[in-house]
PDB file of N, CA and C in Angstrom:
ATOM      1  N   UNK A   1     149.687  60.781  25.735  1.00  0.00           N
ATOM      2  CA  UNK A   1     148.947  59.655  25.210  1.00  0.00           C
ATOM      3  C   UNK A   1     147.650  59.556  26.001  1.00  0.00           C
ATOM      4  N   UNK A   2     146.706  59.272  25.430  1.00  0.00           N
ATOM      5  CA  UNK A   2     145.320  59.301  25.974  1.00  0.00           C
ATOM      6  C   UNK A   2     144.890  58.177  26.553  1.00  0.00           C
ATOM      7  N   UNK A   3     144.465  57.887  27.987  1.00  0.00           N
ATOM      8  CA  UNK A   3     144.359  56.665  28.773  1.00  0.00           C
ATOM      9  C   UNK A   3     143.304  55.446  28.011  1.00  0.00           C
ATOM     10  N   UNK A   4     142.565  55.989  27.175  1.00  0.00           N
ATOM     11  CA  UNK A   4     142.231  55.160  26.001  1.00  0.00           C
ATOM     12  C   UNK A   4     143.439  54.491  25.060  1.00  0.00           C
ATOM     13  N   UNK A   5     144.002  55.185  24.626  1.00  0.00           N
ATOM     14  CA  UNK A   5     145.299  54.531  23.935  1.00  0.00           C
ATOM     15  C   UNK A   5     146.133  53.889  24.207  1.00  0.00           C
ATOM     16  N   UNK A   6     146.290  54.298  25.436  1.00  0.00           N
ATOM     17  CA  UNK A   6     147.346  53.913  26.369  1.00  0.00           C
ATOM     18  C   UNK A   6     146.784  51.986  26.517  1.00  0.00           C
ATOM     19  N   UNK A   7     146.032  52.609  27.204  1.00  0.00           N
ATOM     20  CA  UNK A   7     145.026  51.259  27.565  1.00  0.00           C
ATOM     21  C   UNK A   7     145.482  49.887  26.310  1.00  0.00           C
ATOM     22  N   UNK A   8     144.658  50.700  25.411  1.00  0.00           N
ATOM     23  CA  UNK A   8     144.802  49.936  24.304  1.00  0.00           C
ATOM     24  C   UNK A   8     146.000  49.420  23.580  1.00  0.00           C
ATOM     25  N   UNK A   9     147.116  50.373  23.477  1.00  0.00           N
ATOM     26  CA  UNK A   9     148.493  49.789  23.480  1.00  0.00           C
ATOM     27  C   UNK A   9     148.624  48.959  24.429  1.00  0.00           C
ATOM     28  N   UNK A  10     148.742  48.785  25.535  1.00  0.00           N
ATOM     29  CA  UNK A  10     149.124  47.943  26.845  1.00  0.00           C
ATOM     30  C   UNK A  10     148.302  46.420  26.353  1.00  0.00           C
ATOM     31  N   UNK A  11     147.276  46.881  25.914  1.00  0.00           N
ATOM     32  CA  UNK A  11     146.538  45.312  25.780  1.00  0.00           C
ATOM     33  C   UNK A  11     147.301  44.755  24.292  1.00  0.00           C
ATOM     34  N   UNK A  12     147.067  45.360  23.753  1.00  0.00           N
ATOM     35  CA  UNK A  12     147.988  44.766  22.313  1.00  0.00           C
ATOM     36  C   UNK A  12     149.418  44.173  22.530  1.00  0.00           C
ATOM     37  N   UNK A  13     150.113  45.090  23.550  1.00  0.00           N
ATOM     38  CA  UNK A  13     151.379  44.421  23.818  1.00  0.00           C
ATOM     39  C   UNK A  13     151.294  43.057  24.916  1.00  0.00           C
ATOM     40  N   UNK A  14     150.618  43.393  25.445  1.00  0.00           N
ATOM     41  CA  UNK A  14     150.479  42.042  26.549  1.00  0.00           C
ATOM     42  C   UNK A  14     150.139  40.694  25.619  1.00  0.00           C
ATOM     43  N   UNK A  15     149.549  41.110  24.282  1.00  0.00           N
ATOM     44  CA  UNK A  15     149.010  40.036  23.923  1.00  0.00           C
ATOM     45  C   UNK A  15     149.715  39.469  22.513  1.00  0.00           C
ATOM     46  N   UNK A  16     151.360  40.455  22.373  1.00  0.00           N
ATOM     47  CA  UNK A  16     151.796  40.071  20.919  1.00  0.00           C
ATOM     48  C   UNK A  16     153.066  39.593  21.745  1.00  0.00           C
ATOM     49  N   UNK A  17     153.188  39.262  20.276  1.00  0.00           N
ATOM     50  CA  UNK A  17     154.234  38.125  20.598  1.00  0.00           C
ATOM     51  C   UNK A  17     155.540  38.144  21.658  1.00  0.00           C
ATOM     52  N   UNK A  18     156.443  37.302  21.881  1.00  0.00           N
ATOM     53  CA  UNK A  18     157.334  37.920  22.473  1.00  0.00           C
ATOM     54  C   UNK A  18     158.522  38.410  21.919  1.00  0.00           C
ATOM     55  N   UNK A  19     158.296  38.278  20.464  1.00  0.00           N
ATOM     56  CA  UNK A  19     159.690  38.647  19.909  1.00  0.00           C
ATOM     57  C   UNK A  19     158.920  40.329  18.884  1.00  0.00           C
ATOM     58  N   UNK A  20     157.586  40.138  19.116  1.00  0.00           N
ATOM     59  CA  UNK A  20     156.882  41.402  19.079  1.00  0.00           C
ATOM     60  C   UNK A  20     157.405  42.403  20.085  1.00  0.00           C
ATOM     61  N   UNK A  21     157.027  41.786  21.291  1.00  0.00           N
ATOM     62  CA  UNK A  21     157.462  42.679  22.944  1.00  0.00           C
ATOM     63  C   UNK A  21     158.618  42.957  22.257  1.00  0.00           C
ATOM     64  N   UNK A  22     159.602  42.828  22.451  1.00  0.00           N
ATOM     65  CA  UNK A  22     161.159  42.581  22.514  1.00  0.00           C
ATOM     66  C   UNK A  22     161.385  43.859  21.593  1.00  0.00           C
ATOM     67  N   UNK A  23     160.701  43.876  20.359  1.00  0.00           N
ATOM     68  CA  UNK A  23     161.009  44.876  19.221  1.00  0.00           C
ATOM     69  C   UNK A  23     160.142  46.151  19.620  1.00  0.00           C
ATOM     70  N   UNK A  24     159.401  46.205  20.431  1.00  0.00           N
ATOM     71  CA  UNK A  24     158.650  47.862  20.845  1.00  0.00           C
ATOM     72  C   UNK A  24     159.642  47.809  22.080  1.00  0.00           C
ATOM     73  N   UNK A  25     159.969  47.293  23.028  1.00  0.00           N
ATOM     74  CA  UNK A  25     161.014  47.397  23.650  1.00  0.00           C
ATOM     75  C   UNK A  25     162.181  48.129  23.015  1.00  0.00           C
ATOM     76  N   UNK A  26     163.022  47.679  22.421  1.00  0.00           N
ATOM     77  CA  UNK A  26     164.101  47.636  21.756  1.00  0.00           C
ATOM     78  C   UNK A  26     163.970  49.246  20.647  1.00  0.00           C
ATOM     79  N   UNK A  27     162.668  49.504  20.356  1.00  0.00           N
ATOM     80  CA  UNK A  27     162.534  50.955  19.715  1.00  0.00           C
ATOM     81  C   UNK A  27     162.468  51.976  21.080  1.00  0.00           C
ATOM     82  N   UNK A  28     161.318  51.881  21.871  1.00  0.00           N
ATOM     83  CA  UNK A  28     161.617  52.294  22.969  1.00  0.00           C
ATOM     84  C   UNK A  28     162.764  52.901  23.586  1.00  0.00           C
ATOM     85  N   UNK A  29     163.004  51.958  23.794  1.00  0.00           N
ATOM     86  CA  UNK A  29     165.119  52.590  24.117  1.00  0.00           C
ATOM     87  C   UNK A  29     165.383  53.183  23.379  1.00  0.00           C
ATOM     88  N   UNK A  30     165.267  52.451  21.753  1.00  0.00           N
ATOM     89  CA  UNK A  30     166.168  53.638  20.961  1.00  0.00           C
ATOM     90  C   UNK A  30     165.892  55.333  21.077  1.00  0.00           C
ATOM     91  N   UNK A  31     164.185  55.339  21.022  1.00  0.00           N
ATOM     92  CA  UNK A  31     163.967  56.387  21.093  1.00  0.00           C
ATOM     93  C   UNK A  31     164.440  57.450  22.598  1.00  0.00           C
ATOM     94  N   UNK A  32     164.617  56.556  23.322  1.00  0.00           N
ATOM     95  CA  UNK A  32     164.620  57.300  24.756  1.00  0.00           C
ATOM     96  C   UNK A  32     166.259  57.577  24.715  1.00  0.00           C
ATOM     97  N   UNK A  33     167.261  56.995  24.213  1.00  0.00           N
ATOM     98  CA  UNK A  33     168.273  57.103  23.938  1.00  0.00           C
ATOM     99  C   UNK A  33     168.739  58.052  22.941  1.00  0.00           C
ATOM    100  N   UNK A  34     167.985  58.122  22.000  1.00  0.00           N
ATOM    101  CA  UNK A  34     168.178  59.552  20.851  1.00  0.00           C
ATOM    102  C   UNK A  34     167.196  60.371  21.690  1.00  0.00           C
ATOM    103  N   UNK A  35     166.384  60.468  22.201  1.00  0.00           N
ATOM    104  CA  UNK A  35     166.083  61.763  23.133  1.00  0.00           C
ATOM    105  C   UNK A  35     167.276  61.987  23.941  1.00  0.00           C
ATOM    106  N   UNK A  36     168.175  61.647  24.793  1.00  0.00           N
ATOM    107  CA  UNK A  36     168.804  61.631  25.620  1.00  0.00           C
ATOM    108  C   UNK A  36     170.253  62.037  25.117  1.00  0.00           C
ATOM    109  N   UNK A  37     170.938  61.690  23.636  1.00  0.00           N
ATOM    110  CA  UNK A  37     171.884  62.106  23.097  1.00  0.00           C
ATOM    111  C   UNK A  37     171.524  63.632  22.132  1.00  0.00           C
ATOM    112  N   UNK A  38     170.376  63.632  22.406  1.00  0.00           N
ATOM    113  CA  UNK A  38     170.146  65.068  21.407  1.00  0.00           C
ATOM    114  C   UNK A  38     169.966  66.194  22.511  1.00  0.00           C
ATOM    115  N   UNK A  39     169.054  66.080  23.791  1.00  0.00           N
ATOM    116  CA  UNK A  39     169.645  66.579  24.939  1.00  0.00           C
ATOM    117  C   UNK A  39     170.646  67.228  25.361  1.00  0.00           C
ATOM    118  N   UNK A  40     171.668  66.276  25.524  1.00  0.00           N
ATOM    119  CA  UNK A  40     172.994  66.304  25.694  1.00  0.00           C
ATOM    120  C   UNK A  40     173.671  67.146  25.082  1.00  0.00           C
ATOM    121  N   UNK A  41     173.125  67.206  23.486  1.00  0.00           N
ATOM    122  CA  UNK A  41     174.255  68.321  22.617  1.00  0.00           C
ATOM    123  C   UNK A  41     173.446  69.526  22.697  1.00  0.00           C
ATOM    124  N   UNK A  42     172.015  69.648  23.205  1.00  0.00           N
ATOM    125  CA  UNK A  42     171.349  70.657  23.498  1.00  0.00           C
ATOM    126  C   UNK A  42     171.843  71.134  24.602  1.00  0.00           C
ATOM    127  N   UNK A  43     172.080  70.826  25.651  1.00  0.00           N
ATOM    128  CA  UNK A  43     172.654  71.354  27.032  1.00  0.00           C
ATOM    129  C   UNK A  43     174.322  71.632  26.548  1.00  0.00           C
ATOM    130  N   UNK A  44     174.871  71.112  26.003  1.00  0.00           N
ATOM    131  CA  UNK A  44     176.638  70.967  25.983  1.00  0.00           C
ATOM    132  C   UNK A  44     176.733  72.221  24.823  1.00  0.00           C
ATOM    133  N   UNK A  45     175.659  72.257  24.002  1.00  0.00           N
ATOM    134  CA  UNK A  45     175.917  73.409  23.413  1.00  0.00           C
ATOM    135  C   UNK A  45     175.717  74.809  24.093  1.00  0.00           C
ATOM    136  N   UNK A  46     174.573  75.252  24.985  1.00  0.00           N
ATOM    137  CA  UNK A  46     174.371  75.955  25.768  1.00  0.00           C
ATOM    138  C   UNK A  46     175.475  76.371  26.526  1.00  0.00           C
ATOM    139  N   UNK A  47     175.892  75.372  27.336  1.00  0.00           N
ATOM    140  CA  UNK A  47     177.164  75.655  27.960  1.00  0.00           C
ATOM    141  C   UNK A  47     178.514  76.166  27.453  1.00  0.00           C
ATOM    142  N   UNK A  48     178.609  75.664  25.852  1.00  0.00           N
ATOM    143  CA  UNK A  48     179.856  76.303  25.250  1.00  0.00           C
ATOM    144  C   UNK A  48     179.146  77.866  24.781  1.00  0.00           C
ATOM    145  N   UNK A  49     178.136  77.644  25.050  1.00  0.00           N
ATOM    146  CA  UNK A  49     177.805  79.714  24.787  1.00  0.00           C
ATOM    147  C   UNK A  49     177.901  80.092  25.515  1.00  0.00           C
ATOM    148  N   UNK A  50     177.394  80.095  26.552  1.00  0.00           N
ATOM    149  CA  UNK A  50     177.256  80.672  28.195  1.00  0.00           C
ATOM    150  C   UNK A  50     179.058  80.957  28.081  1.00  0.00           C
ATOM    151  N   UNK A  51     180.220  79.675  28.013  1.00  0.00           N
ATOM    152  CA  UNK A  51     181.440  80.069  28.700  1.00  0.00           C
ATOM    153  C   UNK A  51     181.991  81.043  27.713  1.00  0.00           C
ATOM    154  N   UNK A  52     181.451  81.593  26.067  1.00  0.00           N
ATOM    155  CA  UNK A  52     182.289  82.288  25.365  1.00  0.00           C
ATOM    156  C   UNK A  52     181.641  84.019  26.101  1.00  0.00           C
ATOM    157  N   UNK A  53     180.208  83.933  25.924  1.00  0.00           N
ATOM    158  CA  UNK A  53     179.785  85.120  26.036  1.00  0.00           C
ATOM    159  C   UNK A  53     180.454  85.300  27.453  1.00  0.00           C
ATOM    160  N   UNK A  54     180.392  84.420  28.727  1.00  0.00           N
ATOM    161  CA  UNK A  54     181.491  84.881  29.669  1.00  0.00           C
ATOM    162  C   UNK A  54     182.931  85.111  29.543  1.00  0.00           C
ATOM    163  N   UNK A  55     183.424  84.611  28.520  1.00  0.00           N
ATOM    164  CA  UNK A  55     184.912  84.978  27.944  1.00  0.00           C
ATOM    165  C   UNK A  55     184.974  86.375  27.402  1.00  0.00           C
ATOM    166  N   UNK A  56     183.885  86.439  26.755  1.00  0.00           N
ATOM    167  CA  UNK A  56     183.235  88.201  26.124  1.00  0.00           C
ATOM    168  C   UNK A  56     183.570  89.269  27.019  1.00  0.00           C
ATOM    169  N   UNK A  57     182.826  88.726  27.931  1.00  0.00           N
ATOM    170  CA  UNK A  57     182.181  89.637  28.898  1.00  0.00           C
ATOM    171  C   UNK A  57     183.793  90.080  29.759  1.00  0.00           C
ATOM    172  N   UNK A  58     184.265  88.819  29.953  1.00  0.00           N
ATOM    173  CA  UNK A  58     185.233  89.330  30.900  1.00  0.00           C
ATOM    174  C   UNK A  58     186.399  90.114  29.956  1.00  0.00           C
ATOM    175  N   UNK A  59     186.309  89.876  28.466  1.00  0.00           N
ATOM    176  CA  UNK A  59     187.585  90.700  27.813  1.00  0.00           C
ATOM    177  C   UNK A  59     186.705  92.107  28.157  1.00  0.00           C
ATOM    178  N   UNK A  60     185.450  92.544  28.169  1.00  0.00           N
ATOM    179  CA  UNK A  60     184.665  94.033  28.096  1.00  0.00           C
ATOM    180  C   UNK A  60     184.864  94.553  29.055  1.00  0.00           C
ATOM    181  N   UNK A  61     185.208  93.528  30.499  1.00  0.00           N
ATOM    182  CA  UNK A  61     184.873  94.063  31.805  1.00  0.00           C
ATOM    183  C   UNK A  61     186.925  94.577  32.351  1.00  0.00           C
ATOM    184  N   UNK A  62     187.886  93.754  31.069  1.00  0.00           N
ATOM    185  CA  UNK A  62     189.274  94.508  31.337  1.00  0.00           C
ATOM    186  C   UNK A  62     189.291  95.699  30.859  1.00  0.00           C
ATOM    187  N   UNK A  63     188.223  95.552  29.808  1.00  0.00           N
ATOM    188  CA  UNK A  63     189.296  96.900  28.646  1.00  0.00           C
ATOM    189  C   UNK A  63     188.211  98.251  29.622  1.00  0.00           C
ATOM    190  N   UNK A  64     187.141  97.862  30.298  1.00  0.00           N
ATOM    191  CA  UNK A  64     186.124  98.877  30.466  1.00  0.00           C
ATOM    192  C   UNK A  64     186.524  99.432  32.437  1.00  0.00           C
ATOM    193  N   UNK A  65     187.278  98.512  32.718  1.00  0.00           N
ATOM    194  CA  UNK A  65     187.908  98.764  34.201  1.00  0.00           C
ATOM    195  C   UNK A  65     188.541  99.594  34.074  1.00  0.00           C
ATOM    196  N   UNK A  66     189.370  99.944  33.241  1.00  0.00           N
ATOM    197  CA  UNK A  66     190.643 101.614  33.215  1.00  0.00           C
ATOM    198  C   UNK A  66     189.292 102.493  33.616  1.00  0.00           C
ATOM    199  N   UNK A  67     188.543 103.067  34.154  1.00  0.00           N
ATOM    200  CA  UNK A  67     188.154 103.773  34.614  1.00  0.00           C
ATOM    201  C   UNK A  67     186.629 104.330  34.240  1.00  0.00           C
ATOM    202  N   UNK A  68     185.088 103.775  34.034  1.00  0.00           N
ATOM    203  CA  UNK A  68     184.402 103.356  34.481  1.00  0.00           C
ATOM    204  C   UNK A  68     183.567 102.250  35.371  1.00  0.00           C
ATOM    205  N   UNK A  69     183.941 102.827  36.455  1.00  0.00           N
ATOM    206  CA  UNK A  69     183.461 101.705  37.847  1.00  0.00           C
ATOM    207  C   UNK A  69     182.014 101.332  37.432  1.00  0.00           C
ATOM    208  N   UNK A  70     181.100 102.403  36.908  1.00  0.00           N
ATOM    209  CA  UNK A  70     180.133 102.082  37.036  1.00  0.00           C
ATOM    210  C   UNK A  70     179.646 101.024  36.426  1.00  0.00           C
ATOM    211  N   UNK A  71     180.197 100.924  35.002  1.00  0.00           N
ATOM    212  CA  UNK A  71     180.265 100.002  33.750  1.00  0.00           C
ATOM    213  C   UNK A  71     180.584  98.729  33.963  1.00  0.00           C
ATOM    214  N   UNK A  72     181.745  99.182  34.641  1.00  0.00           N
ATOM    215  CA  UNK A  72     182.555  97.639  35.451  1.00  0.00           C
ATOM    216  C   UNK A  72     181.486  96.904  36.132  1.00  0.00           C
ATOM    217  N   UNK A  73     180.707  97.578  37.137  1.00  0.00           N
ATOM    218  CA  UNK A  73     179.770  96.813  38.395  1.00  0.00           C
ATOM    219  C   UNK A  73     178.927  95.792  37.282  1.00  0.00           C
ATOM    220  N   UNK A  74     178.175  96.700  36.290  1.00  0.00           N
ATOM    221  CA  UNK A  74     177.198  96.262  35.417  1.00  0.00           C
ATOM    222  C   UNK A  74     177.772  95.349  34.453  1.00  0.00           C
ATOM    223  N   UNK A  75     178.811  95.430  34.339  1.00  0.00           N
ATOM    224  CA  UNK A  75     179.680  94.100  33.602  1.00  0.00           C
ATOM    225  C   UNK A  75     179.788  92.843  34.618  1.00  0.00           C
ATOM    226  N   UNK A  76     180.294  93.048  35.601  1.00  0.00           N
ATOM    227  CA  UNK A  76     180.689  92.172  36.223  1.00  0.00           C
ATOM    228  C   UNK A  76     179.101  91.394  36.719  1.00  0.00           C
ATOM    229  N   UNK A  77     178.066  91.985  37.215  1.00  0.00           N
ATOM    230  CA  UNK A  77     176.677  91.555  37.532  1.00  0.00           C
ATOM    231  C   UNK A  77     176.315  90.585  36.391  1.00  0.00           C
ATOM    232  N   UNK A  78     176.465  90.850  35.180  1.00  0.00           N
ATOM    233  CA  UNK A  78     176.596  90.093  34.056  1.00  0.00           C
ATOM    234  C   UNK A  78     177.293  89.281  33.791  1.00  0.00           C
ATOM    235  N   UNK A  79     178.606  89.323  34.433  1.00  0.00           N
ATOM    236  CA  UNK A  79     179.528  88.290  34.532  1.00  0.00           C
ATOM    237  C   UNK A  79     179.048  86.964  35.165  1.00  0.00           C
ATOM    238  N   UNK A  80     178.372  87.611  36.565  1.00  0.00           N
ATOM    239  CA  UNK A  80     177.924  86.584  37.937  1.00  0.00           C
ATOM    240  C   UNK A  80     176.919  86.187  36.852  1.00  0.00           C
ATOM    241  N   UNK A  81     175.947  86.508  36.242  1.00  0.00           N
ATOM    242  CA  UNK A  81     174.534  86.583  36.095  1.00  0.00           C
ATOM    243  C   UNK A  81     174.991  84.615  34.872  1.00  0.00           C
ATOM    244  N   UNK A  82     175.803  85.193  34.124  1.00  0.00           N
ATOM    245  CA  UNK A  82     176.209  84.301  32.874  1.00  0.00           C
ATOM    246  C   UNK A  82     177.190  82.755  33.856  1.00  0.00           C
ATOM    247  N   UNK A  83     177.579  83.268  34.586  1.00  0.00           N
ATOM    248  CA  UNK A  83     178.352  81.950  35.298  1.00  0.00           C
ATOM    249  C   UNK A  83     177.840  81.590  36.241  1.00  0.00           C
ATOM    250  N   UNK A  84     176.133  82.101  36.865  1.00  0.00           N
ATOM    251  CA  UNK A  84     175.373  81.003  37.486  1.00  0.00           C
ATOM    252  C   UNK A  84     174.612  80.112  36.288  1.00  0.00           C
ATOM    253  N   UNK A  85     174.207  80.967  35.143  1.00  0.00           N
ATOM    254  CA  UNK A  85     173.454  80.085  34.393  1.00  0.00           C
ATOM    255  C   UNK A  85     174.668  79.180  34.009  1.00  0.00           C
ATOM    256  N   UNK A  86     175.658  79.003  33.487  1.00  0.00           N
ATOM    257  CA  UNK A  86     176.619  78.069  33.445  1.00  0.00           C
ATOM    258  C   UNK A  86     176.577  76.596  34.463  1.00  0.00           C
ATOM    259  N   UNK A  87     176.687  77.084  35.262  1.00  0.00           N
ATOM    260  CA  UNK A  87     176.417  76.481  36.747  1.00  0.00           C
ATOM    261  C   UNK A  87     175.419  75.438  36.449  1.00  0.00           C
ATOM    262  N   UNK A  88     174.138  76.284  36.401  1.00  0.00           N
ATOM    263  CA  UNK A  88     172.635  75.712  35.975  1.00  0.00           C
ATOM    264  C   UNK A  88     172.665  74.492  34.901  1.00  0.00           C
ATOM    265  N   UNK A  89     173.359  74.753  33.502  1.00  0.00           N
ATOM    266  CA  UNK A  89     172.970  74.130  32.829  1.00  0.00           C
ATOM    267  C   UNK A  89     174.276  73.059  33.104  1.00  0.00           C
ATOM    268  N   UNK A  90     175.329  73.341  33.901  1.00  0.00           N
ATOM    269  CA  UNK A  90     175.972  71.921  34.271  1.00  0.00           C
ATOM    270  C   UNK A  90     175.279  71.063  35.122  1.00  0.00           C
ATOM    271  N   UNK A  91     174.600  72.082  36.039  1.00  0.00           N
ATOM    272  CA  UNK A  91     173.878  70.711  36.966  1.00  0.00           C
ATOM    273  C   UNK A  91     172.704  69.993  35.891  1.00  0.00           C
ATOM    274  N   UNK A  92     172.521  70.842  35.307  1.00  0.00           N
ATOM    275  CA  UNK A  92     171.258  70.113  34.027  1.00  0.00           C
ATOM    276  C   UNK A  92     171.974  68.827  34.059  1.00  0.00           C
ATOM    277  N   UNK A  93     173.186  69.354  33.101  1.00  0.00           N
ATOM    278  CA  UNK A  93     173.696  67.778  32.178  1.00  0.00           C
ATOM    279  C   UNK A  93     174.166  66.958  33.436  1.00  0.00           C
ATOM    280  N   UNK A  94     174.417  67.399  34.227  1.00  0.00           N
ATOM    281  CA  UNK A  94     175.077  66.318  35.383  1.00  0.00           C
ATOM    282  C   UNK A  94     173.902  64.969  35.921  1.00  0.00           C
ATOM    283  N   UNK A  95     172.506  65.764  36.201  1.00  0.00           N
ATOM    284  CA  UNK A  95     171.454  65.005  36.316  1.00  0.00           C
ATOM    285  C   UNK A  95     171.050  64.562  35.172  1.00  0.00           C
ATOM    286  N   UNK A  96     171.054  64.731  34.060  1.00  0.00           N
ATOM    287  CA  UNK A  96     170.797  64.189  32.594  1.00  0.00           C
ATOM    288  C   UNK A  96     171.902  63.112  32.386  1.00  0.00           C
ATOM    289  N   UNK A  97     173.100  63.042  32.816  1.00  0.00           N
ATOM    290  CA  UNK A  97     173.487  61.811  32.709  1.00  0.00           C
ATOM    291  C   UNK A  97     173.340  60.461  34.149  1.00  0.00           C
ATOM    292  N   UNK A  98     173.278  61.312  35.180  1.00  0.00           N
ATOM    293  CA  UNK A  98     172.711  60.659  36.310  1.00  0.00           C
ATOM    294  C   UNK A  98     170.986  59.821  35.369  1.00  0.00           C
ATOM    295  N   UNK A  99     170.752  60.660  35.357  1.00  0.00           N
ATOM    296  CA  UNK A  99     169.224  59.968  34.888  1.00  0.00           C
ATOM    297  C   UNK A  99     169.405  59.150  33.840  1.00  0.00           C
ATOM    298  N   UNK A 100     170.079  59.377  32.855  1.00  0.00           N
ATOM    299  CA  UNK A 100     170.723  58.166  31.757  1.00  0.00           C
ATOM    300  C   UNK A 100     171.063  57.159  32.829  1.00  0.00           C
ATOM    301  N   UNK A 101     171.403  57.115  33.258  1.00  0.00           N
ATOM    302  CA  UNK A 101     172.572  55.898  33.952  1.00  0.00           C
ATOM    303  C   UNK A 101     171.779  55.222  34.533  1.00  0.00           C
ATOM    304  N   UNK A 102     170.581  55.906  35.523  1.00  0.00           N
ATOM    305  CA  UNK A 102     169.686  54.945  36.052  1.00  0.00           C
ATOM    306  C   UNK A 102     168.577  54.368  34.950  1.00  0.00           C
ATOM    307  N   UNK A 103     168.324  55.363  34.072  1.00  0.00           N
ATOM    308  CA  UNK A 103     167.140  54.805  32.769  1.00  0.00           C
ATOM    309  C   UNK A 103     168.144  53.205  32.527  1.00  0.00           C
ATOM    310  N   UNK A 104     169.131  53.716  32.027  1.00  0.00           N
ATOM    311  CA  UNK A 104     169.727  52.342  31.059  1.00  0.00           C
ATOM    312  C   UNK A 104     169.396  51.137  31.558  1.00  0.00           C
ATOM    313  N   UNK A 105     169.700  51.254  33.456  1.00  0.00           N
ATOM    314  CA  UNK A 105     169.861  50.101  34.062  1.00  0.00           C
ATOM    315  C   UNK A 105     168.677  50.110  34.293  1.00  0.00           C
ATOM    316  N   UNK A 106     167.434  50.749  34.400  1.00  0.00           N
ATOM    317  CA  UNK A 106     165.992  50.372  34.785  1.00  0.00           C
ATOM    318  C   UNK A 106     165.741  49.308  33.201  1.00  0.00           C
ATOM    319  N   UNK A 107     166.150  49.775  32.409  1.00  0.00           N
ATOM    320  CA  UNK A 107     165.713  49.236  30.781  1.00  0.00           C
ATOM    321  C   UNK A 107     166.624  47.948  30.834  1.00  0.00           C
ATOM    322  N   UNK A 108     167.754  47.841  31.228  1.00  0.00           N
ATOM    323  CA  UNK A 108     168.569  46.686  31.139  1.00  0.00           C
ATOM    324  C   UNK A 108     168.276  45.817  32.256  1.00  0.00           C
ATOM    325  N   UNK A 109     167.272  46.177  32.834  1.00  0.00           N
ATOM    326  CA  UNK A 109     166.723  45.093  33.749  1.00  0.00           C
ATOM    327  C   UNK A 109     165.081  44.564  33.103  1.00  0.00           C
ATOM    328  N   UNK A 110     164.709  45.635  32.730  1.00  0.00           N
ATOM    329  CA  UNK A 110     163.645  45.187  31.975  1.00  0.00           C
ATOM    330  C   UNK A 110     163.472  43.958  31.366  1.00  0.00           C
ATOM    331  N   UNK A 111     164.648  44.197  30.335  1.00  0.00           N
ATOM    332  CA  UNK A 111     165.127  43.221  29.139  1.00  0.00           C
ATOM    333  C   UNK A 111     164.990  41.819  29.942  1.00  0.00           C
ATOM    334  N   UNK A 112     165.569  41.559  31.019  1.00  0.00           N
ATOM    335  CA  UNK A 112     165.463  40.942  31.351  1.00  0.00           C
ATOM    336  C   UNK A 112     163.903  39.885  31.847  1.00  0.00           C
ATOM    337  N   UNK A 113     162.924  40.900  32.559  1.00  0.00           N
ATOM    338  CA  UNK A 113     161.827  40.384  32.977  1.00  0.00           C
ATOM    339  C   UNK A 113     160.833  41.538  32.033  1.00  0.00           C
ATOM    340  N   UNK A 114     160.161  41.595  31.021  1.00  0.00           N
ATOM    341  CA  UNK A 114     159.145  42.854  30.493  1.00  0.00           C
ATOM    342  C   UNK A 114     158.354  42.987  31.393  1.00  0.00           C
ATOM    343  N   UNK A 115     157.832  44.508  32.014  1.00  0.00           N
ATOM    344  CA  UNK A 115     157.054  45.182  32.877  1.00  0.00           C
ATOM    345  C   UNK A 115     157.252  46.433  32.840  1.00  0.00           C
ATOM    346  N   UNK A 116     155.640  46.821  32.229  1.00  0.00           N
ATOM    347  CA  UNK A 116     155.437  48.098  32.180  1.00  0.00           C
ATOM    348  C   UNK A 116     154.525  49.140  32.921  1.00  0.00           C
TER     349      UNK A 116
END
């Protein structure tokens, strides 16, 4: 948003009503809240790929152990490689709901006093 706009939103809201405030408020959230649940199935889906292609990987890395080691190493590197990104995108969602939790209550205090 452009500090002109910005600007200019800020003055419009300071100066509408309060049951005006209340309703750009109240979209606000919504929107920050459907960002935050669409997120969520964006990361939670990631993660149910990451754990199949590691389910993959590890049926390739039994049937391919009877006796290429070499195959095996390069499976298994792939193995590690797929269950740090796993890792990754849990700590994603872990701080994505950490950060929900504090948004809500920064917004549910808002409600209380408006300040932006």
């Amino acid at each position: 948003m452009s500090p002109r706009y910005h600007a200019m939103d800020t003055q419009w809201f300071i100066t509408a009503s309060p049951q005006a405030q209340q309703t750009i408020v109240d979209l606000r959230i919504a929107n920050i809240k459907q960002s935050i649940r669409k997120t969520k199935r964006t990361l939670m889906a990631l993660q149910d790929s990451a754990e199949k292609l590691i389910l993959e990987q590890s049926e390739t890395i039994d049937d391919t152990a009877r006796g290429e080691a070499e195959t095996q190493g390069k499976l298994q590197n792939q193995l590690k490689q797929l269950d740090e990104r796993i890792q990754a995108v849990t700590d994603v969602l872990r701080r994505l709901f950490e950060c929900e939790h504090v948004l809500l209550e920064r917004l549910h205090q808002s409600k209380r006093g408006i300040s932006f």
